[in-house]
Protein backbone atom coordinates (compact mmCIF):
# COMPACT_ATOMS: atom_id res chain seq x y z
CA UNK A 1 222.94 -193.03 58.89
CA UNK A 2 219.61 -193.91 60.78
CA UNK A 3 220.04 -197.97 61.54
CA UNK A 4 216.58 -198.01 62.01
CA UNK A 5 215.28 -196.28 59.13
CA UNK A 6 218.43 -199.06 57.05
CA UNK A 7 216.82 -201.56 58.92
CA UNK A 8 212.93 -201.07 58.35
CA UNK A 9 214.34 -200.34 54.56
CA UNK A 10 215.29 -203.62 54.57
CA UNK A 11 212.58 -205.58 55.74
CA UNK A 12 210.49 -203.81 53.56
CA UNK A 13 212.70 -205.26 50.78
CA UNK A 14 211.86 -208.34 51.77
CA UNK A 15 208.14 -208.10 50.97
CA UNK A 16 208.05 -207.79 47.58
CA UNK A 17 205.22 -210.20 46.22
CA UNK A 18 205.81 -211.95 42.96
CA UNK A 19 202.26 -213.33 42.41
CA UNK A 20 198.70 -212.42 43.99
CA UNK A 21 198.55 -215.25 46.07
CA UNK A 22 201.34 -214.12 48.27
CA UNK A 23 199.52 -210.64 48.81
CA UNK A 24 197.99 -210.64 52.69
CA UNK A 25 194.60 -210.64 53.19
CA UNK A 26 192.60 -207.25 52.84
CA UNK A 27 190.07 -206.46 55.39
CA UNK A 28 186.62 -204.88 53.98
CA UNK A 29 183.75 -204.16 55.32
CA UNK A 30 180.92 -206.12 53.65
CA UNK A 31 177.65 -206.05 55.81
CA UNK A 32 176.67 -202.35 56.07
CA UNK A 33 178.23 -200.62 53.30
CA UNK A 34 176.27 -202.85 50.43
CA UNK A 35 173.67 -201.68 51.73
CA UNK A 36 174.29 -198.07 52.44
CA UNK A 37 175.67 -196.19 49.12
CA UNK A 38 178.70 -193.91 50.18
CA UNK A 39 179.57 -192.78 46.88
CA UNK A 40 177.19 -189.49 46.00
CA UNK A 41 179.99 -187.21 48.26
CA UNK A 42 183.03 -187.47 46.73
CA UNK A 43 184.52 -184.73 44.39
CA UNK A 44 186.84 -187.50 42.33
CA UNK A 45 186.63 -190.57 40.78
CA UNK A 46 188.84 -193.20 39.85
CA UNK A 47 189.28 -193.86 35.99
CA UNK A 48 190.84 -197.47 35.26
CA UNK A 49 192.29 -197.41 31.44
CA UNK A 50 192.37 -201.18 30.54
CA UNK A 51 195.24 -200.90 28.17
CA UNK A 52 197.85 -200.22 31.42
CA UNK A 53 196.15 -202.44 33.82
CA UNK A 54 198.17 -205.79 34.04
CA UNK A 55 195.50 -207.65 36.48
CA UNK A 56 197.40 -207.53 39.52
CA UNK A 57 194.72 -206.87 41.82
CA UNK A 58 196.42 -204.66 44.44
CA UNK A 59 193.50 -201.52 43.45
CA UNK A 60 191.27 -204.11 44.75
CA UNK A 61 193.14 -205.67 48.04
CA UNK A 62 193.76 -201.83 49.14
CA UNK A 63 190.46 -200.47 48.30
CA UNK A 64 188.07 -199.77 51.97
CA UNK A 65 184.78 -200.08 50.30
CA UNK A 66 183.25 -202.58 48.05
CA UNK A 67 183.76 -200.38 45.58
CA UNK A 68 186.60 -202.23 42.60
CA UNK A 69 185.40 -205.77 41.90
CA UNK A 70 186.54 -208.15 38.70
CA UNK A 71 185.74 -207.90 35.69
CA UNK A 72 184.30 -211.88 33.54
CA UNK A 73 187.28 -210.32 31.18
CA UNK A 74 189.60 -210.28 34.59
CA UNK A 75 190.27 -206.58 34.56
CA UNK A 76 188.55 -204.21 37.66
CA UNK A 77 185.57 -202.51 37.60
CA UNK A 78 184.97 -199.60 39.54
CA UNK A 79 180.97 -199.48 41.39
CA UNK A 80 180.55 -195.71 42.19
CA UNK A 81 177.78 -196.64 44.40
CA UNK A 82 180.29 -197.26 46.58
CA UNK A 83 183.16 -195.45 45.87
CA UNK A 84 184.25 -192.71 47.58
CA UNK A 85 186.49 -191.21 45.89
CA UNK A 86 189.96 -191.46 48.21
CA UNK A 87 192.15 -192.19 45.75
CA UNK A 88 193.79 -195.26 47.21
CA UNK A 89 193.44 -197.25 44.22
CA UNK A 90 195.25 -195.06 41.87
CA UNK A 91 198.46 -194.62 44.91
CA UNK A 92 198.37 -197.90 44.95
CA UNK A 93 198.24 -198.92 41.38
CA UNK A 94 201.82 -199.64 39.81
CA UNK A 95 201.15 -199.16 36.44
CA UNK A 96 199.01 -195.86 36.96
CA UNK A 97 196.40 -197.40 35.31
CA UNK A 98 194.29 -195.70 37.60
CA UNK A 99 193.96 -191.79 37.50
CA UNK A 100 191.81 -189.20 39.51
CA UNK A 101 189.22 -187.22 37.51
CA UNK A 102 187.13 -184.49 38.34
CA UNK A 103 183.49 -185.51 38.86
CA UNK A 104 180.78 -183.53 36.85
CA UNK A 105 177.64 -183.74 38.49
């Protein structure tokens, strides 16, 4: 067995977040991309279905761009001004509440 892989597993145990507060901070870039729309080059798009979302937030905290934002009704919007389509939202999302469609232009 590979200690160091047993080891790293466990640490990794250890950061299992029970509410959104404990999630780390998320760095994005908010000076030149509102201002410069990255989103008319992507080939998918990321389709949130409401009904699976449980408002955890983590699309948003991992997203690069400006792209997911809140909801007034608390569930995530998705600006595809912005978006580029990466796909890091729907990885990320734990309830695949987030899927990867084929754009039609």
């Amino acid at each position: 067995m590979n200690t160091l892989f047993g080891e790293k597993k466990a640490q990794a145990e250890k950061l299992v977040f029970t509410s959104v507060e404990q999630y780390p901070e998320a760095p994005i870039t908010l000076g030149t991309t509102l201002s410069n729309f990255t989103g008319d080059w992507r080939t998918f798009i990321p389709v949130v279905d409401d009904d699976k979302c449980v408002k955890c937030y983590i699309c948003w905290k991992f997203c690069p761009e400006p792209a997911i934002y809140i909801r007034e009704d608390g569930y995530v919007g998705i600006d595809y001004d912005y978006c580029k389509g990466c796909g890091i939202c729907a990885n990320e999302c734990p309830t695949n509440a987030i899927t990867m469609e084929k754009e039609e232009k």
